[in-house]
Protein backbone atom coordinates (compact mmCIF):
# COMPACT_ATOMS: atom_id res chain seq x y z
CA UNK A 1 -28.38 -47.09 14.27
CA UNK A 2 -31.91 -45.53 13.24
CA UNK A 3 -33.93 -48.89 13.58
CA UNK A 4 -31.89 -50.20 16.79
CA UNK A 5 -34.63 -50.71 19.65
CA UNK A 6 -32.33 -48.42 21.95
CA UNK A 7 -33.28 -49.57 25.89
CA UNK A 8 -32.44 -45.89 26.85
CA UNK A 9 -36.44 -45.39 25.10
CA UNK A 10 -37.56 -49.04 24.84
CA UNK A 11 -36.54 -50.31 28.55
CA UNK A 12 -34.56 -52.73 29.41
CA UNK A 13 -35.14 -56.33 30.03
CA UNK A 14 -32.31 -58.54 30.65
CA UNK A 15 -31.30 -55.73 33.56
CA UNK A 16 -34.29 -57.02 35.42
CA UNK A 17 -34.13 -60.53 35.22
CA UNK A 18 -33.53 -63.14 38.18
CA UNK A 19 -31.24 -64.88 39.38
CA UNK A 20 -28.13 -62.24 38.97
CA UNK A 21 -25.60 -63.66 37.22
CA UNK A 22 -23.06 -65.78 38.84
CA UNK A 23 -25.40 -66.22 41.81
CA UNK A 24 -28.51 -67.39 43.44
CA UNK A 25 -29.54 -63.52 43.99
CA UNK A 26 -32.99 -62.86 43.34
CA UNK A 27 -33.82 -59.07 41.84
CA UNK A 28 -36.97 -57.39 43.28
CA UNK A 29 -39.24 -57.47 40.70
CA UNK A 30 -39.81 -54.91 38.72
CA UNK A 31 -42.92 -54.24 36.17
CA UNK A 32 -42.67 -52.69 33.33
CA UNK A 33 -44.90 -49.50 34.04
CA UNK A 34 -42.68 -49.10 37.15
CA UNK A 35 -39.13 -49.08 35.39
CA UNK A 36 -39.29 -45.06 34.90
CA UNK A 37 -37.55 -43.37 37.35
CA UNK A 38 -39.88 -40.68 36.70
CA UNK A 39 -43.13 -43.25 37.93
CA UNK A 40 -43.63 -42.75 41.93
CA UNK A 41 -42.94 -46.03 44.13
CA UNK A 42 -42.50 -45.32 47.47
CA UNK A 43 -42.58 -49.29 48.10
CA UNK A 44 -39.66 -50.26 45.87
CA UNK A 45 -36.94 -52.05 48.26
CA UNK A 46 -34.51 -52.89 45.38
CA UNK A 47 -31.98 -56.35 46.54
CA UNK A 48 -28.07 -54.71 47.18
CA UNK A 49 -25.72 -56.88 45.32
CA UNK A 50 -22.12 -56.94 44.80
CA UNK A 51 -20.00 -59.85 43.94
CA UNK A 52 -17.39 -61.52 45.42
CA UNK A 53 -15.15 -60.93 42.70
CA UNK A 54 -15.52 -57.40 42.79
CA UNK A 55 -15.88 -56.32 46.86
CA UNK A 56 -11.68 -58.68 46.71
CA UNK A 57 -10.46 -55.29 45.09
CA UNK A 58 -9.06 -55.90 41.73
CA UNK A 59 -7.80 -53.42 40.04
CA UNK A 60 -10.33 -53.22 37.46
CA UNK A 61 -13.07 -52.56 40.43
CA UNK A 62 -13.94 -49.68 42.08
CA UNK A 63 -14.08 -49.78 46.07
CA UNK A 64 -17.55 -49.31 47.87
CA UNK A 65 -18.84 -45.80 47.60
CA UNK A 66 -17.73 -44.14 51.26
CA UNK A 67 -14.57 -45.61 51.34
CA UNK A 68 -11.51 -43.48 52.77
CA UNK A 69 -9.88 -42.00 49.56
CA UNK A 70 -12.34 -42.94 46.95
CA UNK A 71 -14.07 -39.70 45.35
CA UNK A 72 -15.22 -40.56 41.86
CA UNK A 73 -15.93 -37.85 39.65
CA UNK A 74 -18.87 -39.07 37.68
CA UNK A 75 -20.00 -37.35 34.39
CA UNK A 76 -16.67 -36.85 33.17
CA UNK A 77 -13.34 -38.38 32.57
CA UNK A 78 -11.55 -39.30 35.87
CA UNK A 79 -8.10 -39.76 35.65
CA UNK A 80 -7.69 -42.67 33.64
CA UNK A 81 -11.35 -44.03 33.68
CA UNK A 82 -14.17 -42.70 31.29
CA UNK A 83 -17.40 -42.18 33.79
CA UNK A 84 -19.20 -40.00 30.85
CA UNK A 85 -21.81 -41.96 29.85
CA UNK A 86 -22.46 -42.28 25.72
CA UNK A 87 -26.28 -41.31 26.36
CA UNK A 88 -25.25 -37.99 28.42
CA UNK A 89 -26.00 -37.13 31.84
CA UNK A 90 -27.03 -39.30 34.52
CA UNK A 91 -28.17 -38.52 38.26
CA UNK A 92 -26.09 -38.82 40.97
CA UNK A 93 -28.46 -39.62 44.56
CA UNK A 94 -26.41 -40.32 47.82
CA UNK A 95 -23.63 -39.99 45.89
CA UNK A 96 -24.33 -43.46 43.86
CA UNK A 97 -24.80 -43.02 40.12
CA UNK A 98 -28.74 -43.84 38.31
CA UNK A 99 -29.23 -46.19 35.63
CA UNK A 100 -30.41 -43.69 33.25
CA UNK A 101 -32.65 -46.42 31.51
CA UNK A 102 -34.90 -47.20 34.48
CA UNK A 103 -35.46 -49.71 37.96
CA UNK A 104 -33.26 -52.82 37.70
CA UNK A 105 -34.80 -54.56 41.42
CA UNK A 106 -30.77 -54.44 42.07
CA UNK A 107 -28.10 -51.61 43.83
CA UNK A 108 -24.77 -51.86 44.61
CA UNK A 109 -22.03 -53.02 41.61
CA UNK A 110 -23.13 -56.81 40.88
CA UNK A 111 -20.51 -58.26 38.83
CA UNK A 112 -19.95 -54.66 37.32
CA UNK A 113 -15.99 -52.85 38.21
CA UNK A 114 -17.48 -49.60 38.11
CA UNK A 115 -19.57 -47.40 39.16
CA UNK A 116 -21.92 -46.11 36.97
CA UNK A 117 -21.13 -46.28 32.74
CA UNK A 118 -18.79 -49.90 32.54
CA UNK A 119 -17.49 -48.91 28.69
CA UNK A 120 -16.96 -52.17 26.37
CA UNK A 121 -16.21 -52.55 22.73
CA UNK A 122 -17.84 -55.26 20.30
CA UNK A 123 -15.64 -55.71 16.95
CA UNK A 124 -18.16 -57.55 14.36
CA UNK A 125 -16.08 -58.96 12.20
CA UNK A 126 -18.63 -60.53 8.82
CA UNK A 127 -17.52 -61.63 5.42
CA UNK A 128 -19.40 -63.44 2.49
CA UNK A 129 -20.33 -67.02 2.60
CA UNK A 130 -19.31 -68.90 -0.36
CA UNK A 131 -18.79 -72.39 -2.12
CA UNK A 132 -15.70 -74.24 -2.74
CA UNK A 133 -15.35 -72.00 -5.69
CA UNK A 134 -15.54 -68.47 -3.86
CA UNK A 135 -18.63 -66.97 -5.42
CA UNK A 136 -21.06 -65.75 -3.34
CA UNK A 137 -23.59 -67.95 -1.49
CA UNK A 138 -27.04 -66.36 -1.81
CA UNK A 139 -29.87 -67.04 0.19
CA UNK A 140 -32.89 -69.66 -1.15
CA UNK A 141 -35.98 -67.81 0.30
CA UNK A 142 -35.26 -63.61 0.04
CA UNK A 143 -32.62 -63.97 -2.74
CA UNK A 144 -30.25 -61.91 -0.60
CA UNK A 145 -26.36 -62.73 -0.22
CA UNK A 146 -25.51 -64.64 3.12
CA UNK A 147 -23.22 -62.82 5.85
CA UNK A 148 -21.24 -64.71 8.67
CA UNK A 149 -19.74 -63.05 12.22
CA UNK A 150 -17.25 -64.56 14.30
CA UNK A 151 -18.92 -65.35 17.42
CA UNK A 152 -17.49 -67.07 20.37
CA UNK A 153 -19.47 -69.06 23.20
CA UNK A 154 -19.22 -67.01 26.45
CA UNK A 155 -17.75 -69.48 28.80
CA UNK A 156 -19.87 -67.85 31.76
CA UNK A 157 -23.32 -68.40 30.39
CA UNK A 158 -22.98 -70.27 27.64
CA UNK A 159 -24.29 -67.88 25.17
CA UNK A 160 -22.72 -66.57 22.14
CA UNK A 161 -21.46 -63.51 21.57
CA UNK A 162 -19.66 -60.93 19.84
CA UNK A 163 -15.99 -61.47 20.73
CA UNK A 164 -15.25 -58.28 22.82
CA UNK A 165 -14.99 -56.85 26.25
CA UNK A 166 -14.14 -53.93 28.42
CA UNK A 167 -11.93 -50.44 27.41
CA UNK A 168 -9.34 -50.14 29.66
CA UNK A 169 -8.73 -47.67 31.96
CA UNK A 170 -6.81 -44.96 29.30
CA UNK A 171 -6.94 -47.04 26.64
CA UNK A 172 -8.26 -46.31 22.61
CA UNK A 173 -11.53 -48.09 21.19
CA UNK A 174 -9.58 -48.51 18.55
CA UNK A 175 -6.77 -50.80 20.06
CA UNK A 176 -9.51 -52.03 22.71
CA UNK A 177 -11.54 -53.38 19.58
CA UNK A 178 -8.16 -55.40 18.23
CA UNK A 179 -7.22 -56.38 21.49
CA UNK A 180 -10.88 -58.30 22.63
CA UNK A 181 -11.08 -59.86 19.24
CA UNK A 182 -7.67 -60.90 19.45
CA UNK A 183 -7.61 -62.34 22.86
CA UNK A 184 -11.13 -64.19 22.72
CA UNK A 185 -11.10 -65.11 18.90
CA UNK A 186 -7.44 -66.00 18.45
CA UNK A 187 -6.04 -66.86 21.51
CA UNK A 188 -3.34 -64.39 21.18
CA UNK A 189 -2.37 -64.35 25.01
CA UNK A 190 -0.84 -67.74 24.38
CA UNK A 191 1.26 -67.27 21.32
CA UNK A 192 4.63 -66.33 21.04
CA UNK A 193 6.62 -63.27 20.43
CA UNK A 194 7.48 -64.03 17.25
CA UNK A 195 3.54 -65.41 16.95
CA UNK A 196 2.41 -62.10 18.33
CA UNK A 197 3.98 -59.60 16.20
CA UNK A 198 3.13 -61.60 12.90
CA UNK A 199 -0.32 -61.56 14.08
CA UNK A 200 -0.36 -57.77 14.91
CA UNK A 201 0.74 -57.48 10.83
CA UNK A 202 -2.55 -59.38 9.66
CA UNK A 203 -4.51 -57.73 12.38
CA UNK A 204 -4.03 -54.21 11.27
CA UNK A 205 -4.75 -55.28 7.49
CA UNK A 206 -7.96 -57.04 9.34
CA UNK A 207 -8.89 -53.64 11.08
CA UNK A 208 -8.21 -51.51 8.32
CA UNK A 209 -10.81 -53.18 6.33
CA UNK A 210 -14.19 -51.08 5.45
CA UNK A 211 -16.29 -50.64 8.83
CA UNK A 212 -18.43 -48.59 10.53
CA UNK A 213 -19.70 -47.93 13.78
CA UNK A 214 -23.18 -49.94 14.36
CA UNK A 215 -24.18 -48.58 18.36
CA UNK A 216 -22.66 -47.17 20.96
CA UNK A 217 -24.70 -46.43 24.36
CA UNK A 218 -26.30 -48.69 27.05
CA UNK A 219 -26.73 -51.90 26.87
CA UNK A 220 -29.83 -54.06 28.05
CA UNK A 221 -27.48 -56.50 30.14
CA UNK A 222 -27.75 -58.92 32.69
CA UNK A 223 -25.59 -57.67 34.94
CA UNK A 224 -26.61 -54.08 35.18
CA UNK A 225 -27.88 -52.64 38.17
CA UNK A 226 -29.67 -49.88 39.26
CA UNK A 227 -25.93 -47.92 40.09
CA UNK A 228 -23.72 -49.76 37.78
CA UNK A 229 -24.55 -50.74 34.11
CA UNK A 230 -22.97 -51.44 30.42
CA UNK A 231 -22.40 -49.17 27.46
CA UNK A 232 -20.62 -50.42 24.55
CA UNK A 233 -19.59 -49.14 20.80
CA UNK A 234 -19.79 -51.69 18.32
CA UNK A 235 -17.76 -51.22 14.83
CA UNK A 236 -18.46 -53.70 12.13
CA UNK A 237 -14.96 -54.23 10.10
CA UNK A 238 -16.05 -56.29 7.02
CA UNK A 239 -14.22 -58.61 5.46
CA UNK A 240 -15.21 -57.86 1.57
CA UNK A 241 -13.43 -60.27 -0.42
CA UNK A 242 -12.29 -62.65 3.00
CA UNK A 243 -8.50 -62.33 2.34
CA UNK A 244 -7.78 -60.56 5.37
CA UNK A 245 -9.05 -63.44 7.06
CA UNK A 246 -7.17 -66.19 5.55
CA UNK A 247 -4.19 -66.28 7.21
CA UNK A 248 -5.91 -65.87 10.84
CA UNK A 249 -6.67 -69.02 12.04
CA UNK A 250 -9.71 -68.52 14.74
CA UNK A 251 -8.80 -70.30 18.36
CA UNK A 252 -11.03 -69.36 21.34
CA UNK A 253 -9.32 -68.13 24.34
CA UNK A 254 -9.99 -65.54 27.59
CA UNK A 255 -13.13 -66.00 28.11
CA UNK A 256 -14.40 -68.20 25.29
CA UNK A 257 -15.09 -71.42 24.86
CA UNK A 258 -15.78 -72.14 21.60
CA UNK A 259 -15.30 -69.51 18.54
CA UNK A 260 -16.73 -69.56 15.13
CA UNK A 261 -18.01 -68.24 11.62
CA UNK A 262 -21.92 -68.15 12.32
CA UNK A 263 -24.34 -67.21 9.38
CA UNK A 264 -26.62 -64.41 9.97
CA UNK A 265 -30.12 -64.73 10.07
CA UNK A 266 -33.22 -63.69 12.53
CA UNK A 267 -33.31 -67.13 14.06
CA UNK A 268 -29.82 -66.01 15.84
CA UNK A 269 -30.27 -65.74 19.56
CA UNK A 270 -27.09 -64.38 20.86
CA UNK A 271 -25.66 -62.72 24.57
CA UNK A 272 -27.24 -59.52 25.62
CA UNK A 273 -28.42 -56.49 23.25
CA UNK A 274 -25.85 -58.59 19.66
CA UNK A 275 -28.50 -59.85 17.62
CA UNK A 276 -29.69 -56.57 17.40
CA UNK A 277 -25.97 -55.49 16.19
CA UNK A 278 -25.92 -57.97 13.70
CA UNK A 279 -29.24 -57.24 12.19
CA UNK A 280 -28.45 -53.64 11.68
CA UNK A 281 -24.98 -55.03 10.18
CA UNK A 282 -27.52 -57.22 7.88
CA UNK A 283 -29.22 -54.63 7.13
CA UNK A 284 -26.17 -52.10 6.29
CA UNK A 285 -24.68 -54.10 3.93
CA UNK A 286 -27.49 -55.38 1.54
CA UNK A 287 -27.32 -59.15 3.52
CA UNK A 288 -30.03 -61.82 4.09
CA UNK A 289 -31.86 -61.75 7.14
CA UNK A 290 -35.12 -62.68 7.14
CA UNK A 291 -36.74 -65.33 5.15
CA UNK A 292 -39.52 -63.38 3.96
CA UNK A 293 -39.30 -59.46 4.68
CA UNK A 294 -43.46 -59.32 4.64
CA UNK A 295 -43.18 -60.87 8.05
CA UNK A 296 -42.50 -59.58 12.06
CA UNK A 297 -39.01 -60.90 12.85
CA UNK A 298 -39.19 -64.01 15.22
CA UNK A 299 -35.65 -63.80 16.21
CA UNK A 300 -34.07 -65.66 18.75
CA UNK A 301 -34.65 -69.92 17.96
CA UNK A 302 -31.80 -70.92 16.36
CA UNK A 303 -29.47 -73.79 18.31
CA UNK A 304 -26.02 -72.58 17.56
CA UNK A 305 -23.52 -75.72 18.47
C-alpha cells in the first residue's frame, strides 16, 4: 500500500471532473491549489447535485439531511450502516459531512446513497498466464512472469473495472467481496438453486486462496462530492496454480457488460482509482508491469475490447 498515490495526500481528480455522471451537470471548477479545505475561498459557489435515483428513496439511499426522523450519526457505526470513514475523522458543517480529501465543485449526494463514507469492496482476482501446456508465460521485454485480473466492462460508463461494489448495510467484507464478484463476474443472480449452492462450493475454495489486502480508504471517484464520497478495501485472492478457477465459468451480469481475463501491464486504463490496485498487485507478487523499469510509467493507453 506504501507506493499507492493515496488522494487523501495526492488530491483527487476524477471527484472534480464535469459533467457528473449520469447527467448533463456541470461541477464548479475547481483548481488544484484551491482543493484544500484548509486554502481560503470565500467565492467558491459549489453546483448542489443529487440524482434522481437517489432523492426516489431506495432503500440503499439516505433521505435529504433535515428530513423529519433522519439523524445520522456520522463518525461511527449507525445501526446497521458503517459512517466511520477508513482515513479517520471527518468534519461535520451544517450538519452535512466534508470530503476529507478536498473541494469537489459539487454538494448534495450525486449518485452516492449515503452521506458521507459510501464503503465498497474490490475482489482482484489474478492468476498466471500460460500456453497450451500450462507453464508460465513470461514477459518478452522485463523478463517478468505475466499476471491477468478478471475485469468486467461497467455497463454505466463503459470502463472496466474490478468486479465489485457496495458493503451492505450489516454485512462482512468478507461475504461482500464473494458476493460482487459473484454477481458481476458470474452471473450468479440468474442461476439456479442447485446452480447456486455448487457455485458457493468452488467459491469458497476461490476465496480461500492466498490474498491480501491491497487499499482500503477513499477513492478518487467520479461520483464523489463534496458531502458524499467512496472508500473501498481491495483484497487480491490469487489464483496460484489457476485450479480454483477452472470450474468457474466467467458470465457478466448486474452491472456488467462484458467480463474477462485481462493481462496486466501499465498500458491498462481502467474505472476510477484500479489501475493503481493492480499495479501494486503487480508489484506484490514479482509480475510484469512495465516494459522497461528505467522508465516513468505511462499508464493508461491500452484499448481493452
Amino acid at each position: 500500500m506504501s507506493n499507492y498515490k493515496d488522494p487523501k495526500e495526492n488530491g483527487h481528480n476524477k471527484a472534480r471532473t464535469s459533467p457528473y455522471p449520469g447527467s448533463k451537470v456541470e461541477r464548479s471548477k475547481v483548481p488544484n491549489d484551491k482543493m484544500d479545505w484548509l486554502i481560503e475561498w470565500e467565492d467558491y459557489s459549489p453546483v448542489g447535485y443529487t440524482a434522481p435515483s437517489v432523492l426516489a428513496g431506495p432503500n440503499w439511499a439516505d433521505p435529504e439531511i433535515g428530513t423529519k426522523n433522519f439523524a445520522p450519526k456520522f463518525n461511527e457505526k449507525d445501526g446497521q450502516v458503517q459512517r466511520k470513514s477508513q482515513n479517520g475523522l471527518y468534519k461535520v458543517e451544517n450538519g452535512r459531512p466534508r470530503n476529507p480529501v478536498g473541494r469537489t465543485g459539487i454538494v448534495g449526494q450525486g449518485l452516492l446513497g449515503r452521506w458521507g463514507p459510501n464503503h465498497a469492496a474490490d475482489p482482484l482476482i489474478t492468476r498466471w498466464k500460460r500456453d497450451s501446456r500450462g507453464n508460465k508465460i513470461v514477459h518478452a521485454a522485463s523478463g517478468k512472469n505475466i499476471l491477468q485480473f478478471i475485469a468486467i466492462k461497467r455497463k454505466d460508463c463503459g470502463e472496466w473495472a474490478i468486479p465489485g461494489g457496495m458493503v451492505d448495510p450489516g454485512e462482512k467484507l468478507s461475504a461482500a467481496l464473494k458476493r460482487e464478484f459473484s454477481e458481476e463476474a458470474l452471473n450468479s443472480l440468474q442461476k439456479t438453486e442447485a446452480e447456486k449452492e455448487e457455485l458457493e462450493k468452488q467459491l469458497n475454495r476461490l476465496f480461500s486462496q492466498d490474498h491480501f489486502v491491497v487499499y482500503k480508504g477513499y477513492v478518487d471517484d467520479p461520483r464523489n462530492t463534496d458531502n458524499a464520497w467512496m472508500e473501498t478495501e481491495a483484497v487480491n485472492y490469487h489464483d496460484e496454480t489457476g485450479e480454483a478457477m477452472d470450474n468457474l465459468h466467467l458470465e457478466a451480469g448486474d452491472d456488467a457488460g462484458k467480463v474477462k481475463w485481462i493481462d496486466i501491464s501499465e498500458k491498462l486504463k481502467l474505472y476510477a482509482s484500479h489501475a493503481d490496485f493492480v499495479r501494486l498487485v503487480a508489484e506484490q507478487r514479482g509480475a510484469h508491469w512495465r516494459e522497461d523499469p528505467g522508465l516513468p510509467s505511462r499508464g493508461g493507453d491500452q484499448s481493452i475490447n
